[in-house]
C-alpha atoms as a PDB file:
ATOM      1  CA  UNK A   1       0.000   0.000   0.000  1.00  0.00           C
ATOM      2  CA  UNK A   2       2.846   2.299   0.835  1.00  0.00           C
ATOM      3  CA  UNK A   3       4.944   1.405  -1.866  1.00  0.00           C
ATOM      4  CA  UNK A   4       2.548   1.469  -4.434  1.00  0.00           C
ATOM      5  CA  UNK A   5       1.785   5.443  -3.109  1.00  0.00           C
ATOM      6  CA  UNK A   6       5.556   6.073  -3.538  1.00  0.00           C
ATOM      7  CA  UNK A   7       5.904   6.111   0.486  1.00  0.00           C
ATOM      8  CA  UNK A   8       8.470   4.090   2.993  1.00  0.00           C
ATOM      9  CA  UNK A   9       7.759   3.082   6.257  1.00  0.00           C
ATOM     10  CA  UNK A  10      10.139   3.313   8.808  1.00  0.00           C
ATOM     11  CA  UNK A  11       9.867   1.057  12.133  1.00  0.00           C
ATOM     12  CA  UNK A  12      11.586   0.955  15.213  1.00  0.00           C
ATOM     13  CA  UNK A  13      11.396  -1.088  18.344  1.00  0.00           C
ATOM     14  CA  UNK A  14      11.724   0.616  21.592  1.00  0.00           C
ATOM     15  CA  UNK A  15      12.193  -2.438  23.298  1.00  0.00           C
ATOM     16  CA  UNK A  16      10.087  -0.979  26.346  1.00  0.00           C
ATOM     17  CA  UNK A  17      12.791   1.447  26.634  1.00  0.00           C
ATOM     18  CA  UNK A  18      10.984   5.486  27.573  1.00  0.00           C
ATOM     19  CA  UNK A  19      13.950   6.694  26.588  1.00  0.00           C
ATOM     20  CA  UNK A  20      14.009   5.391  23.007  1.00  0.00           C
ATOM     21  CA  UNK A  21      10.649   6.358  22.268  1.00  0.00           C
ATOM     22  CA  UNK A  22      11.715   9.837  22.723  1.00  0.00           C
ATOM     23  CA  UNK A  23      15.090   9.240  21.017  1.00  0.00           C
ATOM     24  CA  UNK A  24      12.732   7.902  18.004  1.00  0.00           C
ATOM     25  CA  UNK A  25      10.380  10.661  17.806  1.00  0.00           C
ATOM     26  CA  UNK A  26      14.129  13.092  17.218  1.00  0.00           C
ATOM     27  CA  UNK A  27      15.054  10.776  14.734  1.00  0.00           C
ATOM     28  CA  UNK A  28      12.159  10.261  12.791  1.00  0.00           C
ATOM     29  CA  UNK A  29      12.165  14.237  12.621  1.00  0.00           C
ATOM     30  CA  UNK A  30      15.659  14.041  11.339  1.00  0.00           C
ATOM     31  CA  UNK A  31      14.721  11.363   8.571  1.00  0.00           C
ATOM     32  CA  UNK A  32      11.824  13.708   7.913  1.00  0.00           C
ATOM     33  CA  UNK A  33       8.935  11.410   8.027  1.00  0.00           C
ATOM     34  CA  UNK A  34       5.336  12.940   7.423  1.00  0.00           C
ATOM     35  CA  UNK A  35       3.608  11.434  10.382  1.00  0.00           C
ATOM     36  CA  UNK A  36       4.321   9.340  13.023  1.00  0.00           C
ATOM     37  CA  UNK A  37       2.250   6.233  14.494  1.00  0.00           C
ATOM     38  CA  UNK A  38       3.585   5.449  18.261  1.00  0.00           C
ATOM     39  CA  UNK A  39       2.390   2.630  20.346  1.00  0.00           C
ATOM     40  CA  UNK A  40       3.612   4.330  23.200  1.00  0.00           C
ATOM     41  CA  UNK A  41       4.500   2.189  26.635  1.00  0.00           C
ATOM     42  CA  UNK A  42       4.129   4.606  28.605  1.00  0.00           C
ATOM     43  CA  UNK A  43       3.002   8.379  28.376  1.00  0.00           C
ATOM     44  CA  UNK A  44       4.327  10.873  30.571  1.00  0.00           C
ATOM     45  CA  UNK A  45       5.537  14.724  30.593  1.00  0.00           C
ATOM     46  CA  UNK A  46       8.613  14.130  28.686  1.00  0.00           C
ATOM     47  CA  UNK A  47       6.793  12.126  26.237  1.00  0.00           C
ATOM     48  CA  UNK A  48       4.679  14.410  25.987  1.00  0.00           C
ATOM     49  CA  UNK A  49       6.672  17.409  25.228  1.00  0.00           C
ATOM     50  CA  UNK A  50       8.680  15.230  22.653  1.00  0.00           C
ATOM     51  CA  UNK A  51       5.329  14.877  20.618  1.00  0.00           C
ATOM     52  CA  UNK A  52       4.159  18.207  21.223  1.00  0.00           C
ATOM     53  CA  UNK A  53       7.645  19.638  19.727  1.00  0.00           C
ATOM     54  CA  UNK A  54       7.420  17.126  17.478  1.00  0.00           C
ATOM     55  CA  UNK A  55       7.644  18.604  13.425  1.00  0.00           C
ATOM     56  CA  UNK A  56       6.122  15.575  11.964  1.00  0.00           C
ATOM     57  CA  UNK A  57       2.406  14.716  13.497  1.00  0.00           C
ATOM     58  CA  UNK A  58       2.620  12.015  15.791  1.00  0.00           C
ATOM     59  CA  UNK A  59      -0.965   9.590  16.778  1.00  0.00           C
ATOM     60  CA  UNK A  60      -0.546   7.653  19.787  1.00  0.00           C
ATOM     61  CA  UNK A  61      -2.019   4.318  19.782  1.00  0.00           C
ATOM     62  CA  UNK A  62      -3.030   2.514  23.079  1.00  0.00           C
ATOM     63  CA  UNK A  63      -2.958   5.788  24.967  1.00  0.00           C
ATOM     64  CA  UNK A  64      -5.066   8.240  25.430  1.00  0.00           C
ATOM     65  CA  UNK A  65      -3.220  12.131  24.614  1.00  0.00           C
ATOM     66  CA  UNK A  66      -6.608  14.168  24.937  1.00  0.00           C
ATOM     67  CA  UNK A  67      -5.723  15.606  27.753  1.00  0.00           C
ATOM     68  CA  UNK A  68      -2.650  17.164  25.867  1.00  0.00           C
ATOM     69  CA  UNK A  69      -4.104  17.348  22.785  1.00  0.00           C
ATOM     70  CA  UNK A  70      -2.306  14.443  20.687  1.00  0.00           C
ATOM     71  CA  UNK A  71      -4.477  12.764  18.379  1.00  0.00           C
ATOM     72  CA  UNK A  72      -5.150   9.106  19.909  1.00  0.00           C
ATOM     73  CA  UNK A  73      -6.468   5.774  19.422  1.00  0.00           C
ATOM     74  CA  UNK A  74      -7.318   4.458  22.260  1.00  0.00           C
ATOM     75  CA  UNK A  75      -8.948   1.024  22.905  1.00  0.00           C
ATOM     76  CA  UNK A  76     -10.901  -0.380  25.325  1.00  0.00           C
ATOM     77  CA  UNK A  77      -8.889  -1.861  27.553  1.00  0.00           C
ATOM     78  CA  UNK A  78     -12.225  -3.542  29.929  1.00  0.00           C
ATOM     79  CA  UNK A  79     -13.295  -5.004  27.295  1.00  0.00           C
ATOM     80  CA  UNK A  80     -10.695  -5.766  25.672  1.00  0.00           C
ATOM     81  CA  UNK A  81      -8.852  -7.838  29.049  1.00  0.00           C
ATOM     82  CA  UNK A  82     -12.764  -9.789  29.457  1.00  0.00           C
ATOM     83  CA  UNK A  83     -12.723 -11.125  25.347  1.00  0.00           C
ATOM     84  CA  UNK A  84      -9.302 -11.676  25.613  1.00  0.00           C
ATOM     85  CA  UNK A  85      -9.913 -14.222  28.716  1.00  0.00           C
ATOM     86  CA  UNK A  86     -12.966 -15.427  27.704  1.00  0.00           C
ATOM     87  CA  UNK A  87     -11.261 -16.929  24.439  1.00  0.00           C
ATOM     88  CA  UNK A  88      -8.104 -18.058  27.033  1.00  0.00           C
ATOM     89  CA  UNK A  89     -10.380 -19.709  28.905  1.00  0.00           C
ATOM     90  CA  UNK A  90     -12.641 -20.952  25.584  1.00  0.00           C
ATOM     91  CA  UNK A  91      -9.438 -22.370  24.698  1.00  0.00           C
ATOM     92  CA  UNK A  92      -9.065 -24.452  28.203  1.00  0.00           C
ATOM     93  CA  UNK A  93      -6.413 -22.196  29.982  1.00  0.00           C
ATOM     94  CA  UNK A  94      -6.734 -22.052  33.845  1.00  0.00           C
ATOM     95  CA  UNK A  95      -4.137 -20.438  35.091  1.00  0.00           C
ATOM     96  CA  UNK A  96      -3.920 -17.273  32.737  1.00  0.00           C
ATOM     97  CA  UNK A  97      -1.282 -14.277  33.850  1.00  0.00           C
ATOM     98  CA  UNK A  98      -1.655 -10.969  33.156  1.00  0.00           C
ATOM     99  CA  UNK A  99       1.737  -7.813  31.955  1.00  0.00           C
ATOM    100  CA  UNK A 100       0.626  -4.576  32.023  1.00  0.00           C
ATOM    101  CA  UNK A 101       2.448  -1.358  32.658  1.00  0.00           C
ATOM    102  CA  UNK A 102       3.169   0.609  35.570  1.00  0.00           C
ATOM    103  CA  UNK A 103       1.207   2.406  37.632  1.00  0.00           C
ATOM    104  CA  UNK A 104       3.605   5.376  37.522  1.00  0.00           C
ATOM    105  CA  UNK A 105       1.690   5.605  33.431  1.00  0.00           C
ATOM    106  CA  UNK A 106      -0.166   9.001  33.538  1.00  0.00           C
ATOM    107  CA  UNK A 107      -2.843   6.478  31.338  1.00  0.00           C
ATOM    108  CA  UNK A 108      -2.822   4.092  34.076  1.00  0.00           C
ATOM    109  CA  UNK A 109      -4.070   7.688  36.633  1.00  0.00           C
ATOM    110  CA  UNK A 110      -6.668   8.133  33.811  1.00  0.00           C
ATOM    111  CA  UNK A 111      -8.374   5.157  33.452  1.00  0.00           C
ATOM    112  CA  UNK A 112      -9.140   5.011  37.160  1.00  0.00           C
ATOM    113  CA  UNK A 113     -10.515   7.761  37.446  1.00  0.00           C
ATOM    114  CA  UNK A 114     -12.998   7.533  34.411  1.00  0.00           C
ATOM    115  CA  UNK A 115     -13.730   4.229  35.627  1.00  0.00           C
END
């Protein structure tokens, strides 16, 4: 799809690293992409400022930016956690375990208290 509109996409892997993500967004500038798509690990006020002085547009995926403005996609994560264990335990899993991120996630701060 991207080739065929004359377009490269460049991907990089943070490797749950905050650091890198911000390290990506300044290189991605460099390289002068058009937009960026970041599924962020964690969103907090250096992120934040990285995107904001960010020259290419940058969408967060998984977290919600509203609250700063970013443009976000932002999934469900209730329902989300339930269909992903009902098919776990469709699948005959009992003891199922559970990674998420840390609480110190400014996401983590909204989510409880829309909930």
């Amino acid at each position: 799809m991207f080739e065929s509109a004359g377009k490269h996409v460049l991907l990089a892997s943070t490797q749950q690293s905050f650091q890198k993500e911000i390290e990506f967004i300044r290189l991605f500038n460099q390289k002068r992409v058009e937009g960026i798509i970041l599924y962020a690990t964690h969103l907090d006020e250096e992120l934040v400022e990285a995107i904001q002085h960010s020259i290419a547009p940058v969408v967060l995926v998984g977290q919600d930016g509203s609250l700063f403005n970013i443009p976000s996609i932002v999934h469900d994560d209730f329902r989300v956690g339930f269909e992903a264990g009902n098919r776990l335990l469709s699948a005959g899993c009992s003891n199922i375990g559970f990674i998420g991120v840390a609480s110190s996630d400014i996401a983590v701060d909204n989510c409880v208290t829309k909930a």
